[in-house]
Protein backbone atom coordinates (compact mmCIF):
# COMPACT_ATOMS: atom_id res chain seq x y z
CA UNK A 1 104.39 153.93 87.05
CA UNK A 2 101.77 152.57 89.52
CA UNK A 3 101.57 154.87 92.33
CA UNK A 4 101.30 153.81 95.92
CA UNK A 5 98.28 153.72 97.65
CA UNK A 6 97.00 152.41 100.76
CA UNK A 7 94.23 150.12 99.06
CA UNK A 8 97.36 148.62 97.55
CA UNK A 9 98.91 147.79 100.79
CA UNK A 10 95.74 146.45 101.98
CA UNK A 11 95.21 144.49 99.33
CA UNK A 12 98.56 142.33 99.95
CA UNK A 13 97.40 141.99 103.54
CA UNK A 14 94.01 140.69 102.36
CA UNK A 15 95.55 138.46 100.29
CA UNK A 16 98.36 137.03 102.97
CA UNK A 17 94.95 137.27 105.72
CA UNK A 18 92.99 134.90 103.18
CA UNK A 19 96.70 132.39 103.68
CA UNK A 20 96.05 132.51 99.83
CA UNK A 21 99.81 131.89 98.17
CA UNK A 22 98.33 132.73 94.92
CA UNK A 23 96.65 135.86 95.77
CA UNK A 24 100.14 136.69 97.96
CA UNK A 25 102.09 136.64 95.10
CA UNK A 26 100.51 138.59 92.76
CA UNK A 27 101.96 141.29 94.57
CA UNK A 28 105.49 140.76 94.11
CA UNK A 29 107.87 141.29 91.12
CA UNK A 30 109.48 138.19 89.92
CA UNK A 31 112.86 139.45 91.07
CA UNK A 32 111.87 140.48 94.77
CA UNK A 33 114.01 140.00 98.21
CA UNK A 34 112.42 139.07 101.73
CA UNK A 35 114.46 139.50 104.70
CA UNK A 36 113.25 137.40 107.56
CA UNK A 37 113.57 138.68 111.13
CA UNK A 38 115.48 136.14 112.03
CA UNK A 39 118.95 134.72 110.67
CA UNK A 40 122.14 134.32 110.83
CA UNK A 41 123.08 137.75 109.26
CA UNK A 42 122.60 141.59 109.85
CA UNK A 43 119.26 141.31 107.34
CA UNK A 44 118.17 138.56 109.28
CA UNK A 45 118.03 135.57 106.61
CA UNK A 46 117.38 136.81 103.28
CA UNK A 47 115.17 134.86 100.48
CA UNK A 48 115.66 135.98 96.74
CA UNK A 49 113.13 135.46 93.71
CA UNK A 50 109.76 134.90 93.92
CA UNK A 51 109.85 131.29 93.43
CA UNK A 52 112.11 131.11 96.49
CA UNK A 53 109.67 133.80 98.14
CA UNK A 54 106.28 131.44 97.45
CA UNK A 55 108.09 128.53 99.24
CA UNK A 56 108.78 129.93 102.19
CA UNK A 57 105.48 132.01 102.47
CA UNK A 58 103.88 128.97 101.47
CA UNK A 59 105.38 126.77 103.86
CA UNK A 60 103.83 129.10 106.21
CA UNK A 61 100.49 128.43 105.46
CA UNK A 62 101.01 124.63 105.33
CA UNK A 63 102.23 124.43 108.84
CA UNK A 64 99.27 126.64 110.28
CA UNK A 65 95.26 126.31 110.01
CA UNK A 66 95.14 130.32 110.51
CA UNK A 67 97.05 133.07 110.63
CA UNK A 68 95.85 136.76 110.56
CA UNK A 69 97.63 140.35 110.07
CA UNK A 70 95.44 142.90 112.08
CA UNK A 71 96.74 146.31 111.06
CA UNK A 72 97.78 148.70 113.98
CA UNK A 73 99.10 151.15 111.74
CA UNK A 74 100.18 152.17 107.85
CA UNK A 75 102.72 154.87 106.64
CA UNK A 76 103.41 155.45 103.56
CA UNK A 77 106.70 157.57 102.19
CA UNK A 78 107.47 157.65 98.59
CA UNK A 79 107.33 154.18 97.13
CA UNK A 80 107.69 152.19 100.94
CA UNK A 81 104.98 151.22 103.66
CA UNK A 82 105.66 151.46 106.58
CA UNK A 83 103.45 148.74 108.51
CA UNK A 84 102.76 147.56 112.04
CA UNK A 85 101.10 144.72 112.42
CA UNK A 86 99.46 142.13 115.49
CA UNK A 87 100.04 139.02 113.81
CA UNK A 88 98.03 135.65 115.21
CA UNK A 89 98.24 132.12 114.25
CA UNK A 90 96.52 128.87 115.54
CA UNK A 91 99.14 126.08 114.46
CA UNK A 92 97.68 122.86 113.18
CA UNK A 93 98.15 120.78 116.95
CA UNK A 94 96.03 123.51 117.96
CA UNK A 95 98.93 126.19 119.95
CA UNK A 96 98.33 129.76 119.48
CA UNK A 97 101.11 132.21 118.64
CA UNK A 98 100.79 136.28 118.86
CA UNK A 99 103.13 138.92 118.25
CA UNK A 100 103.45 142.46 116.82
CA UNK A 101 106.11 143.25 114.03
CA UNK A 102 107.11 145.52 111.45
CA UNK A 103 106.88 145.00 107.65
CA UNK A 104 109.28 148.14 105.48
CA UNK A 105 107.45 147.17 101.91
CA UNK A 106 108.81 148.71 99.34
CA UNK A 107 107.67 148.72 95.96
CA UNK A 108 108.40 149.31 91.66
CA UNK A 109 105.54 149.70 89.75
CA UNK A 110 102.48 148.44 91.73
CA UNK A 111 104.80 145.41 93.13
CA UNK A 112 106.91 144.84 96.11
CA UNK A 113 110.82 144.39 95.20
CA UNK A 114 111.60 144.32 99.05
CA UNK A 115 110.02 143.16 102.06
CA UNK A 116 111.63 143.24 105.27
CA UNK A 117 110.35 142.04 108.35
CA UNK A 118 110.59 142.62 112.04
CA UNK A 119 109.15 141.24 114.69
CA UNK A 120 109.19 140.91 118.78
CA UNK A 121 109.77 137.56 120.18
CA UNK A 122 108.00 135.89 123.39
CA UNK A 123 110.63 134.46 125.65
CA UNK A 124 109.84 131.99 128.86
């Protein structure tokens, strides 16, 4: 059992900071859930498998030149982070977004089974 460490949760964040899909999903077990902050249900929308994961994180990284995870703060309770985050991204027509959200990680064996987001949302 691969315990859980904060180099591990910063090396996930390196990898999504580097808007490398390959490096991203080294981290995550083959049989992993994402909920999205947004959706139609309670969760938000959920995404299962990693295949199904690496196209939608993936489709993130296509639509953007940049986008960056700067860490605010990291918990970490048993085998879940806990992680705040000011996320940034310069789209490719050149429009900026910024927010702050939440990522609950949690993990089996030195990969993430479940990653659910949160996020605030600029209105106006």
């Amino acid at each position: 059992m691969t315990a859980l460490t904060q180099d591990l949760v910063d090396s996930v964040g390196d990898a999504f900071n580097a808007n490398d899909i390959d490096a991203v999903m080294k981290h995550f077990a083959p049989d992993a859930t994402f909920d999205h902050a947004v959706g139609p249900e309670e969760h938000g929308v959920r995404f299962e498998g990693a295949d199904t994961i690496r196209s939608v994180f993936a489709g993130l990284f296509d639509k953007v030149e940049n986008v960056h995870w700067q860490t605010l703060d990291c918990a970490i309770s048993g085998n879940k982070a806990y992680c705040e985050y000011r996320r940034t991204a310069t789209l490719k027509d050149g429009t900026t977004e910024a927010f702050l959200s939440v990522d609950i990680l949690t993990y089996r064996d030195g990969l993430i089974v479940h990653k659910d987001t949160y996020y605030k949302q600029r209105i106006g």
